[in-house]
PDB file of N, CA and C in Angstrom:
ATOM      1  N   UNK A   1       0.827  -1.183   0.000  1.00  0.00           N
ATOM      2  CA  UNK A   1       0.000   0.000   0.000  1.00  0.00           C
ATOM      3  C   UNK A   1       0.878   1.256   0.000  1.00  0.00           C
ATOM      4  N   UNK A   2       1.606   1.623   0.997  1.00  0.00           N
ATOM      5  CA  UNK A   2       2.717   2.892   0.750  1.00  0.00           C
ATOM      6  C   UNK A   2       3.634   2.709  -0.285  1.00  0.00           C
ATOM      7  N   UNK A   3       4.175   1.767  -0.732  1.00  0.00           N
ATOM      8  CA  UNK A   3       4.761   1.651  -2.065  1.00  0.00           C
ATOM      9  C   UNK A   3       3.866   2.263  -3.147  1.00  0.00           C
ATOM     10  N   UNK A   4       2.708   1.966  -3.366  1.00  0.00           N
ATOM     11  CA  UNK A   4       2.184   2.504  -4.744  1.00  0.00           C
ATOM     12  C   UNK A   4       1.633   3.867  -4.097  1.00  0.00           C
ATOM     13  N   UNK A   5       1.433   4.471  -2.518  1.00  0.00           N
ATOM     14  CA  UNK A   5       1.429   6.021  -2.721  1.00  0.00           C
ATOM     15  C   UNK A   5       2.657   6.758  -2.710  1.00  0.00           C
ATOM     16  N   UNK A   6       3.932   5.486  -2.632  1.00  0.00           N
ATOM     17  CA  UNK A   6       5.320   6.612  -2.832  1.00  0.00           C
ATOM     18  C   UNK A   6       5.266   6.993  -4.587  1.00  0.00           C
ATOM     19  N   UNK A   7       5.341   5.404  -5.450  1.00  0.00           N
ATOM     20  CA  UNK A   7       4.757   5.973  -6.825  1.00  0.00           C
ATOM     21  C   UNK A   7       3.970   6.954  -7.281  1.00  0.00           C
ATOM     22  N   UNK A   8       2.969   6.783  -6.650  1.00  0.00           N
ATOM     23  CA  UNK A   8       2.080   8.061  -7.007  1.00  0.00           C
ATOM     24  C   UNK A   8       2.609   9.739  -6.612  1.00  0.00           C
ATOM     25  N   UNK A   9       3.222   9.502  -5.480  1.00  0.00           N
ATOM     26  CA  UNK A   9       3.623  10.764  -4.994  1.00  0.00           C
ATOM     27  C   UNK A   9       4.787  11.336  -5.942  1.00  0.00           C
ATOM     28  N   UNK A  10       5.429  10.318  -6.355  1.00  0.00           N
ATOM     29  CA  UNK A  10       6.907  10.778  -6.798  1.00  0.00           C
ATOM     30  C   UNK A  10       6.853  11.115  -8.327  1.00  0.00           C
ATOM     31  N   UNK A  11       5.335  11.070  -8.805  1.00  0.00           N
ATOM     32  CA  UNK A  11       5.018  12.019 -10.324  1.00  0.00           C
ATOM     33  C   UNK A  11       5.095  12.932 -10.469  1.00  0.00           C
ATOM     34  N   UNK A  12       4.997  13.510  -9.346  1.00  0.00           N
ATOM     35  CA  UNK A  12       5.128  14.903  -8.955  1.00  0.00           C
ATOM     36  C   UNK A  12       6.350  15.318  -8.499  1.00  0.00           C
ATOM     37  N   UNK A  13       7.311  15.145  -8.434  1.00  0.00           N
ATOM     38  CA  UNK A  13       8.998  15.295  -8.359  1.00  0.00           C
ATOM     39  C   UNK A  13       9.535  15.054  -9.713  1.00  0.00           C
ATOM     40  N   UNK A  14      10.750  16.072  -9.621  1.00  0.00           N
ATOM     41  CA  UNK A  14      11.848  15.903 -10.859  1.00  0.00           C
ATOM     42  C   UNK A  14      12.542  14.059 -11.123  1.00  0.00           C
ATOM     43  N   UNK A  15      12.948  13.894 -11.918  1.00  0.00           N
ATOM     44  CA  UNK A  15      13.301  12.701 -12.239  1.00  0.00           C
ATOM     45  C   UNK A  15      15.038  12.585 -10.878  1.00  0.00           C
ATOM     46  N   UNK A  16      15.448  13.542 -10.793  1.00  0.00           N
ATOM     47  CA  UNK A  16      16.314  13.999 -10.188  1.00  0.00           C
ATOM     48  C   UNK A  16      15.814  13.535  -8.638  1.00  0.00           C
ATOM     49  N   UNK A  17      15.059  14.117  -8.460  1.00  0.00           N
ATOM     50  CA  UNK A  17      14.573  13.919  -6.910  1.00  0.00           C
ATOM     51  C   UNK A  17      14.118  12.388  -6.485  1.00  0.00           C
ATOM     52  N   UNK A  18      13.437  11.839  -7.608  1.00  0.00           N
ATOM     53  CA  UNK A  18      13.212  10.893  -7.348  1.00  0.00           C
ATOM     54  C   UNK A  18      14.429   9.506  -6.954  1.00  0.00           C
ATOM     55  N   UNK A  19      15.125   9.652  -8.233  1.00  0.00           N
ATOM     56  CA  UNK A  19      16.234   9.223  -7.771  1.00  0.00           C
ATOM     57  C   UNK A  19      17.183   8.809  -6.516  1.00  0.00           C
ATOM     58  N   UNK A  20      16.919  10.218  -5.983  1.00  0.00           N
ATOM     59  CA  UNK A  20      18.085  10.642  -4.851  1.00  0.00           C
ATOM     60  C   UNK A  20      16.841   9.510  -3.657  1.00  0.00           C
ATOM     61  N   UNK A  21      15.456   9.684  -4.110  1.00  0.00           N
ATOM     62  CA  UNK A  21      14.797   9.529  -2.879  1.00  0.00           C
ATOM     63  C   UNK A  21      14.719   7.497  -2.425  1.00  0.00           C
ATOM     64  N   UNK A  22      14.708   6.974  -3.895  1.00  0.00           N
ATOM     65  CA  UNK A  22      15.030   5.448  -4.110  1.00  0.00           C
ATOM     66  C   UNK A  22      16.354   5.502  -3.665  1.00  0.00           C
ATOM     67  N   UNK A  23      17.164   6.314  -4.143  1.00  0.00           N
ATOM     68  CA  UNK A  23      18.795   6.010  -3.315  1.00  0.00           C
ATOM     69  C   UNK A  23      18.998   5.870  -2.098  1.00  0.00           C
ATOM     70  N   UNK A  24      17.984   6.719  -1.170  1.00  0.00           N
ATOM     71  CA  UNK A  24      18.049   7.121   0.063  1.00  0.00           C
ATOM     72  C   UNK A  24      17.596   5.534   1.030  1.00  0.00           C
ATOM     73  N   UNK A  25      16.699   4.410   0.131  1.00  0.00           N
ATOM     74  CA  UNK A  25      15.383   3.522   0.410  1.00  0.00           C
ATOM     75  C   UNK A  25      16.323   2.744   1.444  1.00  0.00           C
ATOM     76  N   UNK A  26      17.508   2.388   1.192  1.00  0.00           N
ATOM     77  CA  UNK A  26      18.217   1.289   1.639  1.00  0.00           C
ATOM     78  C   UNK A  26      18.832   2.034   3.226  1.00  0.00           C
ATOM     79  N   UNK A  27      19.346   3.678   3.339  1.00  0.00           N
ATOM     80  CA  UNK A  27      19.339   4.128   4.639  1.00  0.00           C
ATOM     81  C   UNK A  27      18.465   4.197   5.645  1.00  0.00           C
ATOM     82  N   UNK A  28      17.397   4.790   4.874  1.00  0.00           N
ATOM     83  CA  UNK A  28      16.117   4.845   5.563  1.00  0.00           C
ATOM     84  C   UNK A  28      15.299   3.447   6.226  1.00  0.00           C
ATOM     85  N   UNK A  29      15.643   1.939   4.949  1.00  0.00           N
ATOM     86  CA  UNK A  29      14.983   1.329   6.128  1.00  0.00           C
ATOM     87  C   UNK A  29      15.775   1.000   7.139  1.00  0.00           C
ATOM     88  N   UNK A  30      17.155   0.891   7.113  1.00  0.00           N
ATOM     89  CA  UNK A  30      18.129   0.229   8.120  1.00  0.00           C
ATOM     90  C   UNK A  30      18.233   1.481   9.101  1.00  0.00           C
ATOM     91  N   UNK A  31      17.487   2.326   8.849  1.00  0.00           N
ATOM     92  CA  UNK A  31      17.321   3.443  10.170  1.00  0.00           C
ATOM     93  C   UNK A  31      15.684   2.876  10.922  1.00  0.00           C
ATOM     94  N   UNK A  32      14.786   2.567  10.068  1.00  0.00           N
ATOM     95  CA  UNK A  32      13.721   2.564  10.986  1.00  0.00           C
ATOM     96  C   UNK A  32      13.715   0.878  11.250  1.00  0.00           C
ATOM     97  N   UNK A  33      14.824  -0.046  10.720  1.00  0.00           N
ATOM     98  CA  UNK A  33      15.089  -1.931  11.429  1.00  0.00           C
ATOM     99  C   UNK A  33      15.651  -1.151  12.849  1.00  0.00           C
ATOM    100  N   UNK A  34      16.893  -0.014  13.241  1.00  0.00           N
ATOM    101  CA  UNK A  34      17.517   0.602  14.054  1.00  0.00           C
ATOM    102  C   UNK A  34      16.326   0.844  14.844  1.00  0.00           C
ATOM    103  N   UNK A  35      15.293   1.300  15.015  1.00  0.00           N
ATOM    104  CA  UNK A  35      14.435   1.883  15.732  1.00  0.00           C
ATOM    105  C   UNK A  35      13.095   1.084  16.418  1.00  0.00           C
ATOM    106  N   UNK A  36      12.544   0.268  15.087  1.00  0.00           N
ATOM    107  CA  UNK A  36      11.564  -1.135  15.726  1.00  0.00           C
ATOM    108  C   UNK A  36      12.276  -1.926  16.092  1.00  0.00           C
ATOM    109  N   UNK A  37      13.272  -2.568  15.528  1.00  0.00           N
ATOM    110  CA  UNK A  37      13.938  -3.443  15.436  1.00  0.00           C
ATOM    111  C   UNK A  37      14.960  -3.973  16.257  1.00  0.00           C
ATOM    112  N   UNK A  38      15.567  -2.684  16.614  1.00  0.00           N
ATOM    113  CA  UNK A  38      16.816  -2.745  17.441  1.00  0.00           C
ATOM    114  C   UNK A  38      18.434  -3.443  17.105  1.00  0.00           C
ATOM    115  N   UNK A  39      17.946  -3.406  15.614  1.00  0.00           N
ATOM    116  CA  UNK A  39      19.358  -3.866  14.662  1.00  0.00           C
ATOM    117  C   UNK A  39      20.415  -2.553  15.234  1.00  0.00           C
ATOM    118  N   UNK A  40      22.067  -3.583  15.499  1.00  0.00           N
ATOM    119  CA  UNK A  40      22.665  -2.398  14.934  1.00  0.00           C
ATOM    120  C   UNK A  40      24.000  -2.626  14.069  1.00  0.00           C
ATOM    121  N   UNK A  41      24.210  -1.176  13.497  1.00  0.00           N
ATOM    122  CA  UNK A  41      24.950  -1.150  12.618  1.00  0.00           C
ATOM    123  C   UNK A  41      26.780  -1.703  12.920  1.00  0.00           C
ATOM    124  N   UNK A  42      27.328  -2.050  12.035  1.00  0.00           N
ATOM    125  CA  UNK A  42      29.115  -2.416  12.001  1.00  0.00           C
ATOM    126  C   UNK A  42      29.640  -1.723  11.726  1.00  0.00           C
ATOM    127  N   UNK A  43      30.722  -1.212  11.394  1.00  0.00           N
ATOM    128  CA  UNK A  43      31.587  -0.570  11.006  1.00  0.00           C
ATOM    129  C   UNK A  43      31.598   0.222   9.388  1.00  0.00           C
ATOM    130  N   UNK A  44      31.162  -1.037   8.964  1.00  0.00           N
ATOM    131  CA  UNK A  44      30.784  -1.263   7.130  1.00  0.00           C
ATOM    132  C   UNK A  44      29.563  -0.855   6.933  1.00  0.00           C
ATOM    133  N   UNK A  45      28.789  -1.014   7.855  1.00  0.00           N
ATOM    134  CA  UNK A  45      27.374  -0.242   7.837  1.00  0.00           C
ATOM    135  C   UNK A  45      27.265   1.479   7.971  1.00  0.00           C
ATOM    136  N   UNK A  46      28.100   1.741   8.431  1.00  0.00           N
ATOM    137  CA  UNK A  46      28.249   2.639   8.942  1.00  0.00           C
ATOM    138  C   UNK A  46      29.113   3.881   7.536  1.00  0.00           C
ATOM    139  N   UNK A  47      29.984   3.017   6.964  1.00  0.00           N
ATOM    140  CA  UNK A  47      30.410   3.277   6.131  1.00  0.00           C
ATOM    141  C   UNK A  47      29.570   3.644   4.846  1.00  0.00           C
ATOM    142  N   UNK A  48      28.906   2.489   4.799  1.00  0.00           N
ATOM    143  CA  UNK A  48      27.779   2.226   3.285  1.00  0.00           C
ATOM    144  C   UNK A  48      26.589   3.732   3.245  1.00  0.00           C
ATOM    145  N   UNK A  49      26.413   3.647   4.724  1.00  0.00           N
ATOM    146  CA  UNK A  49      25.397   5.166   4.878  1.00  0.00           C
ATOM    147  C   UNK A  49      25.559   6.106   4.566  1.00  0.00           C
ATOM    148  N   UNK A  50      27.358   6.585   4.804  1.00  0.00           N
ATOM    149  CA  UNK A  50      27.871   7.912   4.984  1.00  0.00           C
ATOM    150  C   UNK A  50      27.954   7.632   3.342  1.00  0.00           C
ATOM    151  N   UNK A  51      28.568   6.777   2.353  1.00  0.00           N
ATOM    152  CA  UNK A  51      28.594   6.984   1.358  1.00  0.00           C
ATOM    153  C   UNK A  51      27.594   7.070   0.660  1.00  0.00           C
ATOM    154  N   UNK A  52      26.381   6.681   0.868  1.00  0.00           N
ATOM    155  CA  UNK A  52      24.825   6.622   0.234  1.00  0.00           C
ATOM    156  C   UNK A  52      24.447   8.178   0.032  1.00  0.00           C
ATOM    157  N   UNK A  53      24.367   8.737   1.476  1.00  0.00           N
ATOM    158  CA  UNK A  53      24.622  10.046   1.990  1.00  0.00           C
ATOM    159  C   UNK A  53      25.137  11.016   0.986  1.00  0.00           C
ATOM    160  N   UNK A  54      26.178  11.014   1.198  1.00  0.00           N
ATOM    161  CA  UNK A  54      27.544  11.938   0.262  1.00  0.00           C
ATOM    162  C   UNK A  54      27.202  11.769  -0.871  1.00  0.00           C
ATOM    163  N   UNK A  55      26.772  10.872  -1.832  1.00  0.00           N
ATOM    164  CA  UNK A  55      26.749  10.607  -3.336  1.00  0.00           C
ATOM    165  C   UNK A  55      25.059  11.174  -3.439  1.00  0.00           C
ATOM    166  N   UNK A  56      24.109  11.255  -2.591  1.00  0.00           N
ATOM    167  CA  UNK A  56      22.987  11.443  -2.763  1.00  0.00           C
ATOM    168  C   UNK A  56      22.903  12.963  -2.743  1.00  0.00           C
ATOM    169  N   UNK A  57      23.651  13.677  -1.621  1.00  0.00           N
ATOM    170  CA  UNK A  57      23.497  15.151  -1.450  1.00  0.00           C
ATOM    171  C   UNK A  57      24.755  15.649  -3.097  1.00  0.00           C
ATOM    172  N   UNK A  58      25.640  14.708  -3.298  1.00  0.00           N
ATOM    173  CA  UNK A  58      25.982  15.440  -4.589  1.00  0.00           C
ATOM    174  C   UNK A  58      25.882  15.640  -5.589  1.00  0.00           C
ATOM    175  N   UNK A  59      24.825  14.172  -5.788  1.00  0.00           N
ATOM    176  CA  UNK A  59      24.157  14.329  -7.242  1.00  0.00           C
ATOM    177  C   UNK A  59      22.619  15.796  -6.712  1.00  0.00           C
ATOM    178  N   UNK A  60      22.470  15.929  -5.844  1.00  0.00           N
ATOM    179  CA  UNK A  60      21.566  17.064  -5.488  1.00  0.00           C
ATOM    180  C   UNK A  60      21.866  18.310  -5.906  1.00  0.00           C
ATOM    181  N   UNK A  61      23.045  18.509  -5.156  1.00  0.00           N
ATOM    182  CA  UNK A  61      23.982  19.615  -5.598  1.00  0.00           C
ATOM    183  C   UNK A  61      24.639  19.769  -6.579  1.00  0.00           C
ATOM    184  N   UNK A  62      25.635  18.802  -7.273  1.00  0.00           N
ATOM    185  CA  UNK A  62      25.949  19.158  -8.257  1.00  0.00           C
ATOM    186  C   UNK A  62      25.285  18.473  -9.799  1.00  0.00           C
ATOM    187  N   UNK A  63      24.525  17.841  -9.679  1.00  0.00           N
ATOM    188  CA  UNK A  63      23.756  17.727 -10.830  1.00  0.00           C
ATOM    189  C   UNK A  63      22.307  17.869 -11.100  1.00  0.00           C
ATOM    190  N   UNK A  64      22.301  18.823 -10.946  1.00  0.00           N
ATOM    191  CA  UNK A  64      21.228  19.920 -11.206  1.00  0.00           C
ATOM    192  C   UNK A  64      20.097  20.022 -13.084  1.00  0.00           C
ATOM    193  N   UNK A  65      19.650  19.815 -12.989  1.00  0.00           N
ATOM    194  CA  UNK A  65      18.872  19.751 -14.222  1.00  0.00           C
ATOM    195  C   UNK A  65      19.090  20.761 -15.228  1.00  0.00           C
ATOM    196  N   UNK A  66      19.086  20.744 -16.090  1.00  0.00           N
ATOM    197  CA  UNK A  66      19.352  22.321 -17.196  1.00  0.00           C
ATOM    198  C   UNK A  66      17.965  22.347 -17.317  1.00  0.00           C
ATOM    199  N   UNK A  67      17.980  23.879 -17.843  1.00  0.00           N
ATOM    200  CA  UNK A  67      16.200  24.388 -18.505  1.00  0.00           C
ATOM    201  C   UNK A  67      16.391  23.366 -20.173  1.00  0.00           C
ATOM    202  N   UNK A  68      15.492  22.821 -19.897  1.00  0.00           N
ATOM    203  CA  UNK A  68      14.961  22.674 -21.097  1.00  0.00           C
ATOM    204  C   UNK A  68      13.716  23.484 -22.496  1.00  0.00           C
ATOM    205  N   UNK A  69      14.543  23.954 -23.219  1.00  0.00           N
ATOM    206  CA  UNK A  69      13.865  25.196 -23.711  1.00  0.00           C
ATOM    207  C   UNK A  69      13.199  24.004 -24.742  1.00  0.00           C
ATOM    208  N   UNK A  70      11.645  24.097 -24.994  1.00  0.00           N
ATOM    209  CA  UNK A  70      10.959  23.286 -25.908  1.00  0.00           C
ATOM    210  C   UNK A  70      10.793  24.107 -27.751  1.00  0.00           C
ATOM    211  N   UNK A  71      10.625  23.402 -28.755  1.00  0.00           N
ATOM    212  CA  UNK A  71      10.659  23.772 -29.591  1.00  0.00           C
ATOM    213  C   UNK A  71       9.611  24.039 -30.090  1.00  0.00           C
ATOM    214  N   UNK A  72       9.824  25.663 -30.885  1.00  0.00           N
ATOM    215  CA  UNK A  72       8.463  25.895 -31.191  1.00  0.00           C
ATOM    216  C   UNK A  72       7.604  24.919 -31.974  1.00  0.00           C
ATOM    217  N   UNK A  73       6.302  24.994 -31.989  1.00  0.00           N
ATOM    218  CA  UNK A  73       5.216  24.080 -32.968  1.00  0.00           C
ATOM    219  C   UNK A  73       5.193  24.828 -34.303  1.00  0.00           C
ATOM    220  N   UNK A  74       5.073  23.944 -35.135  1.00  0.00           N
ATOM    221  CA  UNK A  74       5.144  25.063 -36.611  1.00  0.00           C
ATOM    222  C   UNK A  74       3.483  24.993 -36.940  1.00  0.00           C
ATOM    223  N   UNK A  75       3.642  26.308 -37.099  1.00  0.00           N
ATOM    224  CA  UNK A  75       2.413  26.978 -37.675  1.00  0.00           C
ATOM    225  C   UNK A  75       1.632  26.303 -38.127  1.00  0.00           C
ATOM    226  N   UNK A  76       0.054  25.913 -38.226  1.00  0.00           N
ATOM    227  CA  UNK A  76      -0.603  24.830 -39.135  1.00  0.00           C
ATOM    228  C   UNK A  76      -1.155  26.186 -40.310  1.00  0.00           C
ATOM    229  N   UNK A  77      -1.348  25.449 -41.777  1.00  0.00           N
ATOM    230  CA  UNK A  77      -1.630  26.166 -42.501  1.00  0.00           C
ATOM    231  C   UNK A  77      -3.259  26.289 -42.634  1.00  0.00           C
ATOM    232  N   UNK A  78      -4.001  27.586 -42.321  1.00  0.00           N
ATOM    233  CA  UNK A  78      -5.259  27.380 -42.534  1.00  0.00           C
ATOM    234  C   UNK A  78      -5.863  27.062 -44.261  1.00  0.00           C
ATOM    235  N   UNK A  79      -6.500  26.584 -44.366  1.00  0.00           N
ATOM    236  CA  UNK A  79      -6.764  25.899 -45.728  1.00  0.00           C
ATOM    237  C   UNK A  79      -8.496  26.876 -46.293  1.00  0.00           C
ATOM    238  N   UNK A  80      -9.218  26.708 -45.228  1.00  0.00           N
ATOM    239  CA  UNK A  80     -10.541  27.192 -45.452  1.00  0.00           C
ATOM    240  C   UNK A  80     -11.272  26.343 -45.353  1.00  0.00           C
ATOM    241  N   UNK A  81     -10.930  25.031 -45.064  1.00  0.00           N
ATOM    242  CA  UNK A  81     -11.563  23.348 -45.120  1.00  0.00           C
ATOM    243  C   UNK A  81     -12.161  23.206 -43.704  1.00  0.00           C
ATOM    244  N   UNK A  82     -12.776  22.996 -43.429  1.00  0.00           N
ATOM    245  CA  UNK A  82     -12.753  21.739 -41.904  1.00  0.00           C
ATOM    246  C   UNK A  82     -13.111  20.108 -41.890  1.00  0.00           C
TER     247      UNK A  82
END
């Protein structure tokens, strides 16, 4: 059920955002196994986050979307027909 309202929600985000937010899926649940769960993290875990982290806030920051300028429609020719 929250899976298909994260889909739904995430139509409405840049392709960009979405991304970062599936990237994020694998911190986020091993934060809330940390919290019901009472899993905890290793060393390597610990590691895998901070890098999930770092690569997520830099594709944020530094890859940024360009404007996409669309091309005009060409003129239709009126004929006098319908």
């Amino acid at each position: 059920m929250l899976a298909c309202a994260q889909v739904v929600a995430l139509h409405d985000v840049s392709s960009t955002d979405a991304a970062i937010i599936y990237t994020m899926e694998p911190v986020l649940g091993a934060g809330l196994a940390y919290v019901v769960l009472g899993e905890r993290w290793g060393s390597l875990g610990w590691v895998g986050a901070a890098l999930i982290i770092a690569s997520s806030l830099a594709a944020q920051i530094v890859g940024t979307e360009e404007a996409v300028v669309p091309e005009p429609k060409p003129k239709q020719l009126k004929t006098g027909r319908r």
